[in-house]
N, C-alpha and C. Protein backbone atom coordinates (compact mmCIF):
# COMPACT_ATOMS: atom_id res chain seq x y z
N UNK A 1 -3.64 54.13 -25.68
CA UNK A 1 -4.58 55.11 -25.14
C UNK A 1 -6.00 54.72 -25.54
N UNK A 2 -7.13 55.10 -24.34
CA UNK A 2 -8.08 54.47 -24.86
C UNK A 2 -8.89 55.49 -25.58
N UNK A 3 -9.85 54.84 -26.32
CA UNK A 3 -11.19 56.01 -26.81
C UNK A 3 -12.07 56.88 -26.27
N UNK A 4 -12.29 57.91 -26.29
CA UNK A 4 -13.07 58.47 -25.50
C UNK A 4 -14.54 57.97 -25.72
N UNK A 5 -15.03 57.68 -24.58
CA UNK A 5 -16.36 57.07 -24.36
C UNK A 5 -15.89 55.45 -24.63
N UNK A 6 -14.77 54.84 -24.38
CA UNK A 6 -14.55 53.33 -24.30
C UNK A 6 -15.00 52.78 -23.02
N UNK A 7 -15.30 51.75 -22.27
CA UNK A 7 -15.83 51.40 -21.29
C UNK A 7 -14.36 50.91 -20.22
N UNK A 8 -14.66 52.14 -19.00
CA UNK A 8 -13.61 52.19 -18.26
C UNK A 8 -12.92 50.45 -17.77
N UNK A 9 -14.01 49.27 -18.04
CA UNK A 9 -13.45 48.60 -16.91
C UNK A 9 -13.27 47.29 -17.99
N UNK A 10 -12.81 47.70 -19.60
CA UNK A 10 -12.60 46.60 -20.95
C UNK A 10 -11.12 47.16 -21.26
N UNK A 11 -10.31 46.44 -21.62
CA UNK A 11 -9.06 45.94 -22.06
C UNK A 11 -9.26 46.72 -23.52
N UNK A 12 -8.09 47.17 -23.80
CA UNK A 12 -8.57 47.61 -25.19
C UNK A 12 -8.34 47.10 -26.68
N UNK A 13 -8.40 47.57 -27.38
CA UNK A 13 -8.59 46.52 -28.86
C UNK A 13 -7.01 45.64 -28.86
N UNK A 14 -6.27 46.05 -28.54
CA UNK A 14 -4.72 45.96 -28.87
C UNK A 14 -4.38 45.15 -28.06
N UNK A 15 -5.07 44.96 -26.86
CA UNK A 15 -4.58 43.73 -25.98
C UNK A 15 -4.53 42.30 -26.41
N UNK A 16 -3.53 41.76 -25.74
CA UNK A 16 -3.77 40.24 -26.17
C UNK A 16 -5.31 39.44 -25.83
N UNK A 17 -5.54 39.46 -24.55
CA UNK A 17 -6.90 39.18 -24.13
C UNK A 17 -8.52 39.85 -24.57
N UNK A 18 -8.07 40.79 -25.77
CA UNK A 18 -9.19 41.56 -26.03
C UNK A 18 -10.68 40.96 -26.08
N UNK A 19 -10.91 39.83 -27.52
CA UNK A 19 -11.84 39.27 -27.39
C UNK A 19 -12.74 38.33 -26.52
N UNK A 20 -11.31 37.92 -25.95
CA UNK A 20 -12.30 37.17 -24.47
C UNK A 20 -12.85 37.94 -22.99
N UNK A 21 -11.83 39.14 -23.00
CA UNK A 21 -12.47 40.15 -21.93
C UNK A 21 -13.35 40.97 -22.51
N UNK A 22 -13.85 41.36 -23.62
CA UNK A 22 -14.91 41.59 -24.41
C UNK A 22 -16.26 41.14 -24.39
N UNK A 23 -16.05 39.59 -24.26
CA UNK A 23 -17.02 39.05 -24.56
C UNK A 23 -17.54 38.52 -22.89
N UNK A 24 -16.54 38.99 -21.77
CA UNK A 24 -16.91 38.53 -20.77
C UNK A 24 -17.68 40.12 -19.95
N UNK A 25 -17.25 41.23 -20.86
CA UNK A 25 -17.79 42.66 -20.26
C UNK A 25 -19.19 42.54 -21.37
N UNK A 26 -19.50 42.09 -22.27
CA UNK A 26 -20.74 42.19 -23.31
C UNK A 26 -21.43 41.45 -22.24
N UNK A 27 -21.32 40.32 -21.78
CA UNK A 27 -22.04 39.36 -21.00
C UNK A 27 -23.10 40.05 -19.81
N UNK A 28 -21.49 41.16 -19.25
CA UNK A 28 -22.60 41.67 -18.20
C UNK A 28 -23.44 42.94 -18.41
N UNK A 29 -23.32 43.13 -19.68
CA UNK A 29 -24.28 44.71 -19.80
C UNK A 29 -25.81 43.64 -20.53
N UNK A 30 -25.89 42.33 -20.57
CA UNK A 30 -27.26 41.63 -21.08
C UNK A 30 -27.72 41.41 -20.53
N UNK A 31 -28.82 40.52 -20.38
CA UNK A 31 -29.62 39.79 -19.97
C UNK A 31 -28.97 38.22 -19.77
N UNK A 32 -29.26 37.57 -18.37
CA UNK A 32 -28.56 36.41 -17.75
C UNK A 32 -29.01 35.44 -18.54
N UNK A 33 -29.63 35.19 -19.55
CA UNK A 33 -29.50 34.07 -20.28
C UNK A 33 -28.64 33.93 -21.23
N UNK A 34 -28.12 35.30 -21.69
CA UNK A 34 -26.96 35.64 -22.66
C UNK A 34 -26.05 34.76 -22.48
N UNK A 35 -25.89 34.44 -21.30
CA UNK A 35 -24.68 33.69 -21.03
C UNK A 35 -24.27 32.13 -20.83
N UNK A 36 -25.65 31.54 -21.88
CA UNK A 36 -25.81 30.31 -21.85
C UNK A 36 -25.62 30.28 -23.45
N UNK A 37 -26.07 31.45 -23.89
CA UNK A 37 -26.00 31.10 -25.37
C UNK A 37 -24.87 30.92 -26.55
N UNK A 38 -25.19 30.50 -27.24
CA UNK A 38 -24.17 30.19 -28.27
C UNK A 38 -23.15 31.28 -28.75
N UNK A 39 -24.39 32.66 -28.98
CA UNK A 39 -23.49 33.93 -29.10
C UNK A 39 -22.32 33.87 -28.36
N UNK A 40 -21.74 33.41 -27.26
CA UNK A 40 -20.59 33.72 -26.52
C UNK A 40 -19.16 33.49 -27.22
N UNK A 41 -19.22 32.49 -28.11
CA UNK A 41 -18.98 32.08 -28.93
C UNK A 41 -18.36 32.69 -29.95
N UNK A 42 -19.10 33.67 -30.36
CA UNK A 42 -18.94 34.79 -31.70
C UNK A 42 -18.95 36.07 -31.23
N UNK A 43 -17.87 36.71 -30.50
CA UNK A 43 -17.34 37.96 -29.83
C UNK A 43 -18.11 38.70 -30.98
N UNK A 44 -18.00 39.02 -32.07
CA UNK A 44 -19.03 40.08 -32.62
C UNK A 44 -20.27 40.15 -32.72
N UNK A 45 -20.71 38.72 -33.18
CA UNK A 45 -22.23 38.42 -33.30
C UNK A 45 -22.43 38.96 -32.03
N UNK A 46 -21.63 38.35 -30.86
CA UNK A 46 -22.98 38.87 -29.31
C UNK A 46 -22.67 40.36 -29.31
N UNK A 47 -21.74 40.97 -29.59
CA UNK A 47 -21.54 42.38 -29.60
C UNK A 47 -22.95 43.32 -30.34
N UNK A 48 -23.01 42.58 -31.16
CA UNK A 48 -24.00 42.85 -32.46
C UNK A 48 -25.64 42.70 -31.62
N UNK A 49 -25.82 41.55 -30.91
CA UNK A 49 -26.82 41.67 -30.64
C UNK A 49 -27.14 42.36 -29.51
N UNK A 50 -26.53 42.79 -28.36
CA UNK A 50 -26.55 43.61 -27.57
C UNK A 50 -26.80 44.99 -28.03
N UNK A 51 -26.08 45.01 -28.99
CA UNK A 51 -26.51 46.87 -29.60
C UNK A 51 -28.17 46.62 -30.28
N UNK A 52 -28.68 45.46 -30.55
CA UNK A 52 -29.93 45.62 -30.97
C UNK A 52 -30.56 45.55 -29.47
N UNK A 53 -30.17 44.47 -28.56
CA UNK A 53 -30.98 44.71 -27.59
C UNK A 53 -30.91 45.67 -26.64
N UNK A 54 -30.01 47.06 -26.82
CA UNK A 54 -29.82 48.23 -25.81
C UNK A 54 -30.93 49.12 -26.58
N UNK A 55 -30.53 48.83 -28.01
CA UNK A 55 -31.61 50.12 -28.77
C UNK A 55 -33.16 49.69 -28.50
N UNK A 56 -33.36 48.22 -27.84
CA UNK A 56 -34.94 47.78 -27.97
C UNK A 56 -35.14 48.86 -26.21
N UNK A 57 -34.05 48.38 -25.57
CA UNK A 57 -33.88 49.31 -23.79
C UNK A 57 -34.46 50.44 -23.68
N UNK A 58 -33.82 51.19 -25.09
CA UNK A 58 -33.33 52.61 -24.82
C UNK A 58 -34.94 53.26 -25.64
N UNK A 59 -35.28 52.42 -26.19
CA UNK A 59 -36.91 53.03 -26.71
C UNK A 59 -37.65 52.31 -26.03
N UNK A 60 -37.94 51.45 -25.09
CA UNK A 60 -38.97 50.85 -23.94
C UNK A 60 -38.35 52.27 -22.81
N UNK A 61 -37.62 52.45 -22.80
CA UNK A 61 -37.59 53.43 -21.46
C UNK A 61 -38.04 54.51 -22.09
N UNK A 62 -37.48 55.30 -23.29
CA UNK A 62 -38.51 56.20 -23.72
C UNK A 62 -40.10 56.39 -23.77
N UNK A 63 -40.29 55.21 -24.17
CA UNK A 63 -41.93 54.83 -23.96
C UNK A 63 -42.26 54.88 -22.86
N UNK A 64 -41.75 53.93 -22.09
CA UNK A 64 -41.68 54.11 -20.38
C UNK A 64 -41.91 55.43 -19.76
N UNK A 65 -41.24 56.56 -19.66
CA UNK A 65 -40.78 57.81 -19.56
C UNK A 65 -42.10 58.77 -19.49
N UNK A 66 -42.43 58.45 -21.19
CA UNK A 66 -43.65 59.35 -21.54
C UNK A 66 -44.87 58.77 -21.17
N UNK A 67 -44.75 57.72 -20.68
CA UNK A 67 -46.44 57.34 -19.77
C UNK A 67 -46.42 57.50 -18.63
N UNK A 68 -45.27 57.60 -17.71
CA UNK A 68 -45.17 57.41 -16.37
C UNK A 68 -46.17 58.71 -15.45
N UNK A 69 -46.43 59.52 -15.94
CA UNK A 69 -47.14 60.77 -15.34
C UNK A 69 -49.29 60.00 -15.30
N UNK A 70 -49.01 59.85 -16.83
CA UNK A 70 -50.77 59.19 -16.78
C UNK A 70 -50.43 58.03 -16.50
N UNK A 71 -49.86 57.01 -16.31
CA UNK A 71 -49.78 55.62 -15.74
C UNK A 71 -50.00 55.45 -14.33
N UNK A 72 -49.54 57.00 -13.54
CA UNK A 72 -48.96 56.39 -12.01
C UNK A 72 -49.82 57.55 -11.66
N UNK A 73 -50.41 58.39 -12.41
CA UNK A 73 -51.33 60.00 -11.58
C UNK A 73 -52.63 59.35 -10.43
N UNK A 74 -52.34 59.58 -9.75
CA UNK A 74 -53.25 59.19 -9.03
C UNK A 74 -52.81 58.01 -7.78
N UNK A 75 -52.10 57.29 -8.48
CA UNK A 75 -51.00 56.08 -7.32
C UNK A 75 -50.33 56.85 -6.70
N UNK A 76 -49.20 57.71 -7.20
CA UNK A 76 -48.25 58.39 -6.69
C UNK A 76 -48.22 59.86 -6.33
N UNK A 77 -47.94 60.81 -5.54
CA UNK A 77 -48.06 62.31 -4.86
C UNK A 77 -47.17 62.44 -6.69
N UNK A 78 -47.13 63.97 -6.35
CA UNK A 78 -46.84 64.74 -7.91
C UNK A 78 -45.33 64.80 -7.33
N UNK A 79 -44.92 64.97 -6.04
CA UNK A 79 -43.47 64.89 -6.25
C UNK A 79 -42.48 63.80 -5.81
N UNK A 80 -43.62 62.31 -6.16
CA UNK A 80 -43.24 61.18 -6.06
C UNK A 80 -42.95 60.82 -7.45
N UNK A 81 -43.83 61.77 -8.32
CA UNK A 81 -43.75 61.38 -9.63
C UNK A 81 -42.41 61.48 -10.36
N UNK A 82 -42.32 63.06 -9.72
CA UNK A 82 -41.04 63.68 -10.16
C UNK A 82 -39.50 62.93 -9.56
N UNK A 83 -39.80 62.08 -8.81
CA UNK A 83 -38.66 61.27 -8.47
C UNK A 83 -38.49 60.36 -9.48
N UNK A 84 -39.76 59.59 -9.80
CA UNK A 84 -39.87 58.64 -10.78
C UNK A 84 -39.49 58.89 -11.93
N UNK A 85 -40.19 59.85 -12.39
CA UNK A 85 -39.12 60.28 -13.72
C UNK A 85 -38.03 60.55 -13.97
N UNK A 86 -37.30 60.83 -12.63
CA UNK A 86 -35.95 61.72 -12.49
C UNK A 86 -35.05 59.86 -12.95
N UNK A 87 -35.90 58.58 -12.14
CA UNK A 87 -35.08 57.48 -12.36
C UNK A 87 -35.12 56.86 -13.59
N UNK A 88 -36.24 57.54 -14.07
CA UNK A 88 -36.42 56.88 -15.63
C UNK A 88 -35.61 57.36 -16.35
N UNK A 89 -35.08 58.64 -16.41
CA UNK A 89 -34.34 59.79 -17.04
C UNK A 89 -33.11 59.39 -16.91
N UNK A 90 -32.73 59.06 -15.73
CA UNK A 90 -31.27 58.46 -15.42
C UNK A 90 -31.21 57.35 -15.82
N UNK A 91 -31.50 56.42 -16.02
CA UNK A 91 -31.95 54.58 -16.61
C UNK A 91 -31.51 55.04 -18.05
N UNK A 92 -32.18 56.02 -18.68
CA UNK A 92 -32.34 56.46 -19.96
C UNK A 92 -30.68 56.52 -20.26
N UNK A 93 -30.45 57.57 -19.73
CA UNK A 93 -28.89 58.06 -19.95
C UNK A 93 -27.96 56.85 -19.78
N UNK A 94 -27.82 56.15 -18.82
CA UNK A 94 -27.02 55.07 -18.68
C UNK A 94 -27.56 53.65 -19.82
N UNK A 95 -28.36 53.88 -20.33
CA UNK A 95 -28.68 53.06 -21.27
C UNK A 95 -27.67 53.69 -22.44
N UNK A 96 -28.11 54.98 -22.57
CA UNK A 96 -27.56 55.46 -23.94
C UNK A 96 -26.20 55.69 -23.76
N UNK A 97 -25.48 55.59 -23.16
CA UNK A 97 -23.77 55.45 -22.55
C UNK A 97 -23.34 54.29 -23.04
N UNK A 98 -23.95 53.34 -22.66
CA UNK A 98 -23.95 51.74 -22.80
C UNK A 98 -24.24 51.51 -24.40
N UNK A 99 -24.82 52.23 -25.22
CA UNK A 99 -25.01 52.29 -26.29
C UNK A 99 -24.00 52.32 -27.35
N UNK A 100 -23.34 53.57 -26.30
CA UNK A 100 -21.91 53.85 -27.21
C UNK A 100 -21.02 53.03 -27.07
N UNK A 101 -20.84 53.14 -25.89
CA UNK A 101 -19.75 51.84 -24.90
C UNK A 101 -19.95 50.94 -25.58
N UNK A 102 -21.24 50.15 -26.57
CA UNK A 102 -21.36 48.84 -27.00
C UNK A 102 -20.24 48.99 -28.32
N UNK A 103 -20.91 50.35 -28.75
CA UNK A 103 -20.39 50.63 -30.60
C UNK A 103 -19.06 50.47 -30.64
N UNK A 104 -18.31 51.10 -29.97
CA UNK A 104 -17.15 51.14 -29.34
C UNK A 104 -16.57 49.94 -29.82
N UNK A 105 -16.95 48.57 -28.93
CA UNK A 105 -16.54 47.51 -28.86
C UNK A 105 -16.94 46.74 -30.23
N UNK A 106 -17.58 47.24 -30.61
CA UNK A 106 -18.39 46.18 -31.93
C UNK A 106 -16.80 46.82 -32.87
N UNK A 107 -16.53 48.13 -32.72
CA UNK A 107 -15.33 48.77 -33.80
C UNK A 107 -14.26 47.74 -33.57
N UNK A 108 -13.93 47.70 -31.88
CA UNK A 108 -12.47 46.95 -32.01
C UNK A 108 -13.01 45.61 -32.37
N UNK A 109 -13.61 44.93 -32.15
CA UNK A 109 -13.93 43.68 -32.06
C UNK A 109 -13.76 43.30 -33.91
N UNK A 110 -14.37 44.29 -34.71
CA UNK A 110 -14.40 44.27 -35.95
C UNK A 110 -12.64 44.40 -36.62
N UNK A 111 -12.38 45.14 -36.05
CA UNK A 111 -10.67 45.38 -36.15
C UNK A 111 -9.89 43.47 -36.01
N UNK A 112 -10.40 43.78 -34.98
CA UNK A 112 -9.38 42.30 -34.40
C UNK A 112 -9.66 41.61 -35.52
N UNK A 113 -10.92 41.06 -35.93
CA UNK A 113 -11.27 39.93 -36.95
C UNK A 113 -10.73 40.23 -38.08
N UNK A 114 -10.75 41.35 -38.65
CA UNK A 114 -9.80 42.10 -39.87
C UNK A 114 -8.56 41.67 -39.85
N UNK A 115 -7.67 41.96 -38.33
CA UNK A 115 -6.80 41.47 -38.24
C UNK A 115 -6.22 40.08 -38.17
N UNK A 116 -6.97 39.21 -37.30
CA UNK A 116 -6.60 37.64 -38.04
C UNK A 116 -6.92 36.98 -39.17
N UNK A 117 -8.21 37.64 -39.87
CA UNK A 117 -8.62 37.13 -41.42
C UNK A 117 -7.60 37.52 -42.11
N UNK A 118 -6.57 39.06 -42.18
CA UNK A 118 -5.58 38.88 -42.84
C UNK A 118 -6.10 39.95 -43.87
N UNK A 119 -5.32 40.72 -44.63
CA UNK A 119 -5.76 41.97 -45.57
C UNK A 119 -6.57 41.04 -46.93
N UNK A 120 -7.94 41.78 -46.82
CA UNK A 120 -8.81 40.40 -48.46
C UNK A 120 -8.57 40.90 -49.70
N UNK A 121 -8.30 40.02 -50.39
CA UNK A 121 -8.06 40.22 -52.20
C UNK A 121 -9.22 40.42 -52.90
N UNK A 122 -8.91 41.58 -53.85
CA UNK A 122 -9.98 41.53 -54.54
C UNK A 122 -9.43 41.32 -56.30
N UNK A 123 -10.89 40.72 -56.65
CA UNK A 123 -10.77 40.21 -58.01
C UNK A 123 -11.12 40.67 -58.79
């Protein structure tokens, strides 16, 4: 059963294919150079950096958000504005979905590696 707020269209921790359909659903919530890079490589590391680069998203659209009224007053009618914000607002939310959806994956992804490193000794 999956997690609530897990990302409807990822395999879940327990699957055999987890980390590679993981790392092929991380791919598409980035940026297209992601997918040249080495991170692909390290199913958590890129997990890891995607949650830094959603949180850089999710406060540029906030910023975004709160200028859009004095940025565009005067370019845009007042209930052109109000469209505009309505898309910034929605951008916002689907950012912060994607946020969780990332955390989510960083948990199983962290699991799995637990699981092939094997239970660690301590001294």
């Amino acid at each position: 059963m999956a997690l609530a707020g897990w990302p409807h269209d990822l395999v879940s921790p327990d699957h055999e294919d987890f980390s590679s359909e993981a790392v092929k659903w991380l791919l598409d919530q980035g940026p297209a150079d992601l997918r040249t890079s080495t991170l692909r490589q390290f199913p958590l590391a890129l997990a890891l950096y995607l949650e830094a680069f959603i949180l850089g998203a999710i406060e540029g659209s906030r910023v975004g958000y709160s200028q859009t009224r004095t940025k565009l007053e005067g370019a845009l009618q007042a209930s052109d504005l109000e469209i505009v914000q309505q898309a910034w607002a929605a951008q916002g939310a689907r950012l912060v979905a994607l946020q969780r959806e990332i955390a989510l994956v960083v948990v199983g992804l962290r699991e799995v590696s637990e699981q092939r490193q094997g239970p660690r000794l301590s001294r």
